[in-house]
Protein backbone atom coordinates (compact mmCIF):
# COMPACT_ATOMS: atom_id res chain seq x y z
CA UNK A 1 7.26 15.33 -94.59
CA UNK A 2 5.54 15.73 -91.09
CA UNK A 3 5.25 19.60 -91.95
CA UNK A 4 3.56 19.06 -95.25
CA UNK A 5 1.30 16.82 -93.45
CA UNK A 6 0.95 19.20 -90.57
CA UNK A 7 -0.39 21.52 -93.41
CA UNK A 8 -2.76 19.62 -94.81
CA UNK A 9 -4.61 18.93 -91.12
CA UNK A 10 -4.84 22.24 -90.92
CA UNK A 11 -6.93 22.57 -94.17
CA UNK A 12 -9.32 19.85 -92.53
CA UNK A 13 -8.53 17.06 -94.95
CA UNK A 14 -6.66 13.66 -94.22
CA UNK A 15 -5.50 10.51 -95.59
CA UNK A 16 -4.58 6.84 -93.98
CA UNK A 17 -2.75 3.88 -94.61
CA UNK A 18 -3.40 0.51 -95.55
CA UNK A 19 -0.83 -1.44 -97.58
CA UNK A 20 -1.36 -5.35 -98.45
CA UNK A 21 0.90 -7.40 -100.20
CA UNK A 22 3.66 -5.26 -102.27
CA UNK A 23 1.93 -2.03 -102.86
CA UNK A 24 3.33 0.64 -102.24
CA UNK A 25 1.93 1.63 -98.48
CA UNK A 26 -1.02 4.18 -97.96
CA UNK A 27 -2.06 6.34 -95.39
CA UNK A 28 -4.18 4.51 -93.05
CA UNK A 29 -7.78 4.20 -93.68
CA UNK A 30 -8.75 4.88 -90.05
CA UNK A 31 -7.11 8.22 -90.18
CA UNK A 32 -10.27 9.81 -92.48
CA UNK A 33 -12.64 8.13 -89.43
CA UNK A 34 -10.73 8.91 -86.78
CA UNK A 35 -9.28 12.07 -87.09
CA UNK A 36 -11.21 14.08 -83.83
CA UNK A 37 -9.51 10.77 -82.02
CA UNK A 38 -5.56 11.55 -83.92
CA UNK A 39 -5.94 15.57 -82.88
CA UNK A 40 -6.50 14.63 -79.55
CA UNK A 41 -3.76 12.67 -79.13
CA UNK A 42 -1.25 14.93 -77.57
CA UNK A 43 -4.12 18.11 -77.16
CA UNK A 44 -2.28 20.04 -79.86
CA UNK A 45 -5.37 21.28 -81.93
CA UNK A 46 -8.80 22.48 -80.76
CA UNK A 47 -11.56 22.98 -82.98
CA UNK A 48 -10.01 26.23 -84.32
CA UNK A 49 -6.83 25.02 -85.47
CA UNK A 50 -3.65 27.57 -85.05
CA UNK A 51 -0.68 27.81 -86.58
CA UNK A 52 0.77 27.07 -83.70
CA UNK A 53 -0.77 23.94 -83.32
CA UNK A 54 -0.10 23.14 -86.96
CA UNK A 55 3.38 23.15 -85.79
CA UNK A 56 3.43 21.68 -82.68
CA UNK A 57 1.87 18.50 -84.88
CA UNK A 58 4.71 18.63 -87.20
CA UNK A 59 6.82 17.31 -84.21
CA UNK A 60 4.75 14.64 -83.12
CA UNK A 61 4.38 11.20 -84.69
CA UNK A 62 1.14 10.70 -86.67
CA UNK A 63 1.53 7.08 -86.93
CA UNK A 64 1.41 5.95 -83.37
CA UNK A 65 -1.35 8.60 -82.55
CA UNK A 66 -4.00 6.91 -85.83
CA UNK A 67 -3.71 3.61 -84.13
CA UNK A 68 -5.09 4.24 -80.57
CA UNK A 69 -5.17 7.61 -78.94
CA UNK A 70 -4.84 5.58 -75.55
CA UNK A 71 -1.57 4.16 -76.79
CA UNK A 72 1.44 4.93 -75.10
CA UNK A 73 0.26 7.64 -72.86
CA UNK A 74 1.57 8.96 -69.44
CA UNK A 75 -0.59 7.30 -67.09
CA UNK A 76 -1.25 4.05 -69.37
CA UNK A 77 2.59 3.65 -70.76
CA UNK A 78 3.71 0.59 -72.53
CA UNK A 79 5.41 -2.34 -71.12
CA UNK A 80 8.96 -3.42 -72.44
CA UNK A 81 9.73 -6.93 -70.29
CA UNK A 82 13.15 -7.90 -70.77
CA UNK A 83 14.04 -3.93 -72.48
CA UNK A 84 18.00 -4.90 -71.14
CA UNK A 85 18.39 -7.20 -73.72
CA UNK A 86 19.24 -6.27 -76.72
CA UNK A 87 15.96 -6.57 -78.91
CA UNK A 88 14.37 -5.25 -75.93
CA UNK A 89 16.10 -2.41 -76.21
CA UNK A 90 15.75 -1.21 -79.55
CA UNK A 91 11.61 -1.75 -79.28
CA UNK A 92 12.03 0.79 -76.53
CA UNK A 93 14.25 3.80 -78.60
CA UNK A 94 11.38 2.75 -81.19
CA UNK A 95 8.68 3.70 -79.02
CA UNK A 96 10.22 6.58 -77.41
CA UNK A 97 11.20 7.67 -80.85
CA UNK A 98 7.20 7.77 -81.22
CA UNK A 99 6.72 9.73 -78.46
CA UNK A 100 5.27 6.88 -76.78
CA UNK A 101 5.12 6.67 -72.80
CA UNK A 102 7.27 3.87 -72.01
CA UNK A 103 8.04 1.52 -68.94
CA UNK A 104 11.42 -0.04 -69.80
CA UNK A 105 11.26 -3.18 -67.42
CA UNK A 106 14.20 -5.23 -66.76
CA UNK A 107 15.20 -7.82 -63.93
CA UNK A 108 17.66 -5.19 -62.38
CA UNK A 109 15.95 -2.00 -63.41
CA UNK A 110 18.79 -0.26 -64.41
CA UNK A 111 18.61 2.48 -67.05
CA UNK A 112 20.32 1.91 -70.01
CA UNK A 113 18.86 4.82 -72.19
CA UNK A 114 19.35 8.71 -72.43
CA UNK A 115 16.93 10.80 -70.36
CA UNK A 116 13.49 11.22 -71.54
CA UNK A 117 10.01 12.71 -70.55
CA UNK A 118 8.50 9.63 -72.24
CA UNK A 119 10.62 6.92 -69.98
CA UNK A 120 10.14 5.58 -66.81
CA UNK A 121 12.11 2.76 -65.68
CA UNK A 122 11.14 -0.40 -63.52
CA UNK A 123 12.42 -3.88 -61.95
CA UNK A 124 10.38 -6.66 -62.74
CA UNK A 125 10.75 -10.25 -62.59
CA UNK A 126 8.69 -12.17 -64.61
CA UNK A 127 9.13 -15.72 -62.90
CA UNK A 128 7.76 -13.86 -60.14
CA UNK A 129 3.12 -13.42 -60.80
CA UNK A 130 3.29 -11.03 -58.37
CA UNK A 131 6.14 -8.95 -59.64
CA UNK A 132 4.01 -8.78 -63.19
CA UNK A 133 0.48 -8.16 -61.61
CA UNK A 134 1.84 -4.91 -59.69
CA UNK A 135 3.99 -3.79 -63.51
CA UNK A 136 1.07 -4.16 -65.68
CA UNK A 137 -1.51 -3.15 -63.76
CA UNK A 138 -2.48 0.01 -65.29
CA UNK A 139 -0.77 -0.11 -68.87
CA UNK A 140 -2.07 0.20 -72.85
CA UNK A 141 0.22 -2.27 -74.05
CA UNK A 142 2.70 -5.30 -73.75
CA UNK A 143 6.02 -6.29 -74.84
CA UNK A 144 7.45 -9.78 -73.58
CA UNK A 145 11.55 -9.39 -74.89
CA UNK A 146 12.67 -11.27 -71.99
CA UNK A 147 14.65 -14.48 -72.35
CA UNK A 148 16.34 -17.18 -71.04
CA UNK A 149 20.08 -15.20 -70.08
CA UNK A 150 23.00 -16.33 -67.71
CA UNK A 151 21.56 -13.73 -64.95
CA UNK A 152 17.80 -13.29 -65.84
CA UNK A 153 17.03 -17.24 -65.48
CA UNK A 154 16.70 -20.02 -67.25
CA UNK A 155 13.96 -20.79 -70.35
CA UNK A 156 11.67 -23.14 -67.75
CA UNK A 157 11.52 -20.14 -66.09
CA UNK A 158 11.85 -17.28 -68.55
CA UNK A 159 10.65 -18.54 -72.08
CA UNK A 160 8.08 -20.90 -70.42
CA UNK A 161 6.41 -19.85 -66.88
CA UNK A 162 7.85 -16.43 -67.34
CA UNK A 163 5.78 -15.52 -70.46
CA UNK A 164 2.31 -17.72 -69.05
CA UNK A 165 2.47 -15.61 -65.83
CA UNK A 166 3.27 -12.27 -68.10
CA UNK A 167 -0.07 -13.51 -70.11
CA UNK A 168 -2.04 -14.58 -67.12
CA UNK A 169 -1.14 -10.95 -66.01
CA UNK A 170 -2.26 -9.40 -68.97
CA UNK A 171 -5.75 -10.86 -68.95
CA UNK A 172 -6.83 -10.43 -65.35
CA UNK A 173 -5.57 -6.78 -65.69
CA UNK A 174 -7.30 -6.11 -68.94
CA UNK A 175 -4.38 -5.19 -71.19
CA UNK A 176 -5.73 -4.64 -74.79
CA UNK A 177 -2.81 -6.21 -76.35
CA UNK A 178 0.79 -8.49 -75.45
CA UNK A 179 3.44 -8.64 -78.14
CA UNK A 180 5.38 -11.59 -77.86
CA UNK A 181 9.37 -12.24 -79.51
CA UNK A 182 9.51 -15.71 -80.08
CA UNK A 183 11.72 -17.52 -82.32
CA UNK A 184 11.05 -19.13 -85.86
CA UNK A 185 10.98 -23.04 -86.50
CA UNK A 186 10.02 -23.14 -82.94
CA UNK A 187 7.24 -25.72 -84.22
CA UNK A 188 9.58 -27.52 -86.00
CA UNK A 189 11.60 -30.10 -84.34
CA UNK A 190 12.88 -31.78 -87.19
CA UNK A 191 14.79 -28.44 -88.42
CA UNK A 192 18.13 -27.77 -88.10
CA UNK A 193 17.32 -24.67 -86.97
CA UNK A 194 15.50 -26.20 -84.04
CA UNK A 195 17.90 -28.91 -83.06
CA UNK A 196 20.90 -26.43 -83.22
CA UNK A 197 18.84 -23.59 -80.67
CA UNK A 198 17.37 -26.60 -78.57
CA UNK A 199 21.19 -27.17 -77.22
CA UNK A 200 20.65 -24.58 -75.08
CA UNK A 201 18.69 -25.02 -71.97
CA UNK A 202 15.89 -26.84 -74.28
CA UNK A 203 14.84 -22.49 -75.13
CA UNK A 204 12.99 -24.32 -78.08
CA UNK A 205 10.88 -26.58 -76.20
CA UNK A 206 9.94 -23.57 -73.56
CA UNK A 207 9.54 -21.49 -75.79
CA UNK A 208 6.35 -22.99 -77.69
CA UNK A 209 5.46 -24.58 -74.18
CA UNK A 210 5.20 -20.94 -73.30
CA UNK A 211 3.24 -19.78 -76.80
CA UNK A 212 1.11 -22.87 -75.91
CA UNK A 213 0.17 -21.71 -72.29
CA UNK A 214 -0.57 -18.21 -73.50
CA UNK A 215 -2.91 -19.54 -76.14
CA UNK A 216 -4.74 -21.15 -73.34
CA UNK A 217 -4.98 -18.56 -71.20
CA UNK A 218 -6.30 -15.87 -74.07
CA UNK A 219 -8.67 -18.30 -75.50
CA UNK A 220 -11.48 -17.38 -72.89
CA UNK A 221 -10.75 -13.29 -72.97
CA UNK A 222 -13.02 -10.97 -75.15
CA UNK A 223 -10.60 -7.86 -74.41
CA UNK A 224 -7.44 -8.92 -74.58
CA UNK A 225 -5.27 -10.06 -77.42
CA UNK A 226 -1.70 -10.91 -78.18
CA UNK A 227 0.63 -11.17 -81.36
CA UNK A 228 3.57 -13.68 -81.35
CA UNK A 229 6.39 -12.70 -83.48
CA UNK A 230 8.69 -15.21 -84.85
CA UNK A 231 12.18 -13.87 -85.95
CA UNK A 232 14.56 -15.76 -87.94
CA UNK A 233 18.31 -15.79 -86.62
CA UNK A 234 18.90 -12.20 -85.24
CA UNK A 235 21.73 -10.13 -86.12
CA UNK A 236 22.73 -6.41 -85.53
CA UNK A 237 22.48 -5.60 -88.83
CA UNK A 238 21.17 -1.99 -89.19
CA UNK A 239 17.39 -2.32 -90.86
CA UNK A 240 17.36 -1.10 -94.92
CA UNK A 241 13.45 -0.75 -94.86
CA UNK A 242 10.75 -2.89 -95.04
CA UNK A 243 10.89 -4.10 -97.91
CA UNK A 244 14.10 -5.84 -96.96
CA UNK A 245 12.11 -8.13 -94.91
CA UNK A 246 8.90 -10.69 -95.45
CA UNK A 247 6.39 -11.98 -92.89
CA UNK A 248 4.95 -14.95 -93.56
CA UNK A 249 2.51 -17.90 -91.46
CA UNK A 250 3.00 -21.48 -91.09
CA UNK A 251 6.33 -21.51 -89.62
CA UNK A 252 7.58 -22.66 -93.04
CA UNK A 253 10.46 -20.36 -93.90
CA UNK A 254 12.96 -18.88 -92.40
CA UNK A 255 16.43 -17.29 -92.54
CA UNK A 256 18.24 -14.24 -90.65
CA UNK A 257 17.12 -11.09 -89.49
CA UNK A 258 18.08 -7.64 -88.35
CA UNK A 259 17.02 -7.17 -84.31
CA UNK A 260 16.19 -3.33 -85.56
CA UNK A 261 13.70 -4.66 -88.52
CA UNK A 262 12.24 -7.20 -85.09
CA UNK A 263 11.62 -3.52 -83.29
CA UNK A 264 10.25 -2.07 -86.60
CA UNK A 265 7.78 -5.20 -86.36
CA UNK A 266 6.92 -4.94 -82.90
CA UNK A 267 5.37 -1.68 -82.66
CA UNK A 268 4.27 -1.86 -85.72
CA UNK A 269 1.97 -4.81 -83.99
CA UNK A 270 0.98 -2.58 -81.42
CA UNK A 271 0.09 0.62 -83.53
CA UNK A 272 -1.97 -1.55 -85.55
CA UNK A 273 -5.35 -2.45 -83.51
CA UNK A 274 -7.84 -4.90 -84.15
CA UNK A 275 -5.84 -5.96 -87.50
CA UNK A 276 -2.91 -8.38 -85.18
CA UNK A 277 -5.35 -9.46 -82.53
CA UNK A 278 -4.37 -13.01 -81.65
CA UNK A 279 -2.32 -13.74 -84.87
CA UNK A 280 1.32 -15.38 -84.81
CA UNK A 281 3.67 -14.92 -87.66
CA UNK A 282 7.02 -15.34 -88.38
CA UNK A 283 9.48 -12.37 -90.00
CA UNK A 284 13.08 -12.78 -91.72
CA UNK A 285 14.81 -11.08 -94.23
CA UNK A 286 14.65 -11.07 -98.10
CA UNK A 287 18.41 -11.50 -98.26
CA UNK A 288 20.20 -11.14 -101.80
CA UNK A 289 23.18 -12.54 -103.75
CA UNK A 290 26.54 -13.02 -101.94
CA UNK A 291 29.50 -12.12 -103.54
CA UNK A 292 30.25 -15.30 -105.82
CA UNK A 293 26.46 -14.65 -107.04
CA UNK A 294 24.72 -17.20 -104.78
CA UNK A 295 21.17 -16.83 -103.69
CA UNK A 296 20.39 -15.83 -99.72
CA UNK A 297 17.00 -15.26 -98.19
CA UNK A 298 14.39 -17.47 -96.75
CA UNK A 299 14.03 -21.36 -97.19
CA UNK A 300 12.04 -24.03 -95.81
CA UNK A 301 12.43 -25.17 -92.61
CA UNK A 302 12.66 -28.76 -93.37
CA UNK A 303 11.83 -31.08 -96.41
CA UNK A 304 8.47 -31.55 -97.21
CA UNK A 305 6.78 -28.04 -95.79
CA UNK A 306 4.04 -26.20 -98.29
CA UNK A 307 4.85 -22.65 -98.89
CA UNK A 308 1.27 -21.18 -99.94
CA UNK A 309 2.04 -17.33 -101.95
CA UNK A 310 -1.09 -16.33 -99.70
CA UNK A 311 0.27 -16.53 -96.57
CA UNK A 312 3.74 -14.85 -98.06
CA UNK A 313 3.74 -10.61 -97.13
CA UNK A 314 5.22 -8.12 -98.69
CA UNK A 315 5.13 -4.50 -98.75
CA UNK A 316 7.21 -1.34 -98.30
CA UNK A 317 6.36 -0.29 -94.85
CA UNK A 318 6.14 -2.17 -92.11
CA UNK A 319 2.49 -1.51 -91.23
CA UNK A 320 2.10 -2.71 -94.49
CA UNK A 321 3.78 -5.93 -93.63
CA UNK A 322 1.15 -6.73 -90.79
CA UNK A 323 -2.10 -6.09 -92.72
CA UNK A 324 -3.58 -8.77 -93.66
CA UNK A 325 -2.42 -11.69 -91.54
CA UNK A 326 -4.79 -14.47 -90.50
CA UNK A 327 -5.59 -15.40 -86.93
CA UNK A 328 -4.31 -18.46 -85.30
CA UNK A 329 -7.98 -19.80 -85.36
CA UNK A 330 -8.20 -19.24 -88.85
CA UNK A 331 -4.64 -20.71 -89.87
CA UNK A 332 -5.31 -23.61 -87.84
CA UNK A 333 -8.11 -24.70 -90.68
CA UNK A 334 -5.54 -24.11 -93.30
CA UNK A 335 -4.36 -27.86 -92.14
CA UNK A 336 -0.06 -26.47 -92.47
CA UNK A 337 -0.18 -25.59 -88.53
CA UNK A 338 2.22 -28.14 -86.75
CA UNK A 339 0.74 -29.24 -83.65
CA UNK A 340 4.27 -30.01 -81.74
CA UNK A 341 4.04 -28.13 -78.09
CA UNK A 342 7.06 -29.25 -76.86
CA UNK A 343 8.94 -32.28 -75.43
CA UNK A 344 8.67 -33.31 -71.83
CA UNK A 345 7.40 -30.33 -70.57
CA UNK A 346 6.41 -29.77 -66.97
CA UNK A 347 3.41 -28.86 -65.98
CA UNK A 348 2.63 -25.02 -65.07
């Protein structure tokens, strides 16, 4: 598929993508604008195209080169905090899969992945501001994995001042964008969800303590921007596709989710520009019928929540499955927001 479209460059004409709900996805608008910006991407094609060149483009990943040609590059890679673990981990195959320059940060900065001209690997604490500030000092992107663990720390200092000081970082070095893994019904403390995570180390408290903090801390930056991603339950299920899963706002439904469809979702955040600036929005799958013929997929959180068909996304790529989504400013007028930021949280 690549080659064909490796072809068709080469005869000057392109096509984008933009999917919304269900369609079938698109090329991307911006590539017909910004196609000088795509070629230049990896310096494969000059202004007299070659066959060469034609080929060389085959190999290389359109997608992540429409989005941003400043994405992922060698001396501005993007930041994986917490890439150990083992969503972390999968974002980072993702990206590398894309070609993407990549700093796999972990607490012990250890590599755990195959050799690869786009990887570097670092050791970073993120209790630790100064730790961060020196990591992300000169990168083109954010992703905050980490997590409370047995050895990485607890969630008062991971989920909670871990992600405020990875945001506070962000900001004052002028990151264009932080992509956060939360966790759904994280607003919810009424949900069984909730109540059953809380258990541990109070992760759901810290964890919208932390969301809460890096609201705060964004809400006075013109150039930076973040995306908070809540998955339902996370399993290793291998991803089917896109249309296997739905994104929706609210933090109304929810029910399990592949960690590989979570990766799919994160850089899909990243690729995707202006269009997740500053939104939050939570991701599970579609689920199915079990074997005695009984429904599975998403529910409500708890008894009483509106599910609104506008704020429900669909589509068949997951690109597709970010368009679209409204930013926390503008869901808070939709009046469905919770306001819960946690219970008895200390102050940063």
């Amino acid at each position: 598929m690549l080659r064909l479209i490796a072809l068709i460059l080469t005869c000057s004409s392109a096509s984008g993508f933009m999917s919304t709900l269900a369609p079938a996805p698109r090329l991307r608008a911006s590539t017909t604008t910004t196609l000088s910006a795509q070629l230049s991407r990896r310096d494969v094609l000059t202004s007299t195209t070659s066959a060469a060149s034609a080929a060389l483009v085959a190999s290389l990943p359109l997608d992540a080169w429409a989005a941003d040609p400043k994405l992922g590059t060698k001396d501005r890679p993007i930041v994986v905090l917490g890439s150990s673990g083992k969503t972390g981990k999968l974002i980072v195959e993702k990206l590398l899969s894309l070609n993407l320059h990549t700093l796999a940060a972990s607490r012990s900065g250890t590599s755990t992945f195959p050799p690869s001209p786009y990887l570097t690997n670092t050791q970073v604490d993120v209790t630790s501001p100064s730790s961060l500030t020196s990591t992300l000092s000169s990168c083109s992107g954010c992703v905050f994995a980490a997590s409370a663990s047995k050895n990485g720390g607890s969630a008062l200092l991971v989920d909670y001042k871990g992600l405020s000081y990875t945001a506070q970082a962000c900001v004052d070095n002028g990151v264009p964008k932080l992509v956060v893994v939360s966790s759904g019904a994280v607003t919810r403390p009424e949900s069984v969800g909730f109540k059953i995570t809380n258990v541990f180390g109070r992760i759901m408290d810290y964890k919208i303590a932390g969301e809460t903090e890096l609201r705060r801390i964004y809400s006075t930056s013109k150039t930076s921007h973040y995306t908070i991603i809540r998955p339902g339950g996370l399993s290793s299920s291998p991803s089917t596709g896109a249309s296997s899963v739905e994104v929706s706002q609210g933090d109304i439904l929810s029910s399990e989710i592949g960690r590989e469809d979570v990766a799919e979702l994160v850089v899909a955040s990243l690729t995707a520009g202006g269009k997740t600036d500053d939104v939050t929005f939570e991701c599970y799958g579609t689920g199915g019928e079990t074997l005695f013929g009984m429904k599975t997929g998403p529910a409500k959180l708890s008894k009483g929540l509106e599910s609104r068909d506008e704020l429900i996304h669909r589509s068949d790529s997951f690109e597709g499955l970010v368009t679209g989504l409204l930013t926390d400013s503008e869901m808070a007028k939709k009046g469905i927001v919770s306001t819960y930021t946690g219970k008895d949280i200390e102050p940063m």
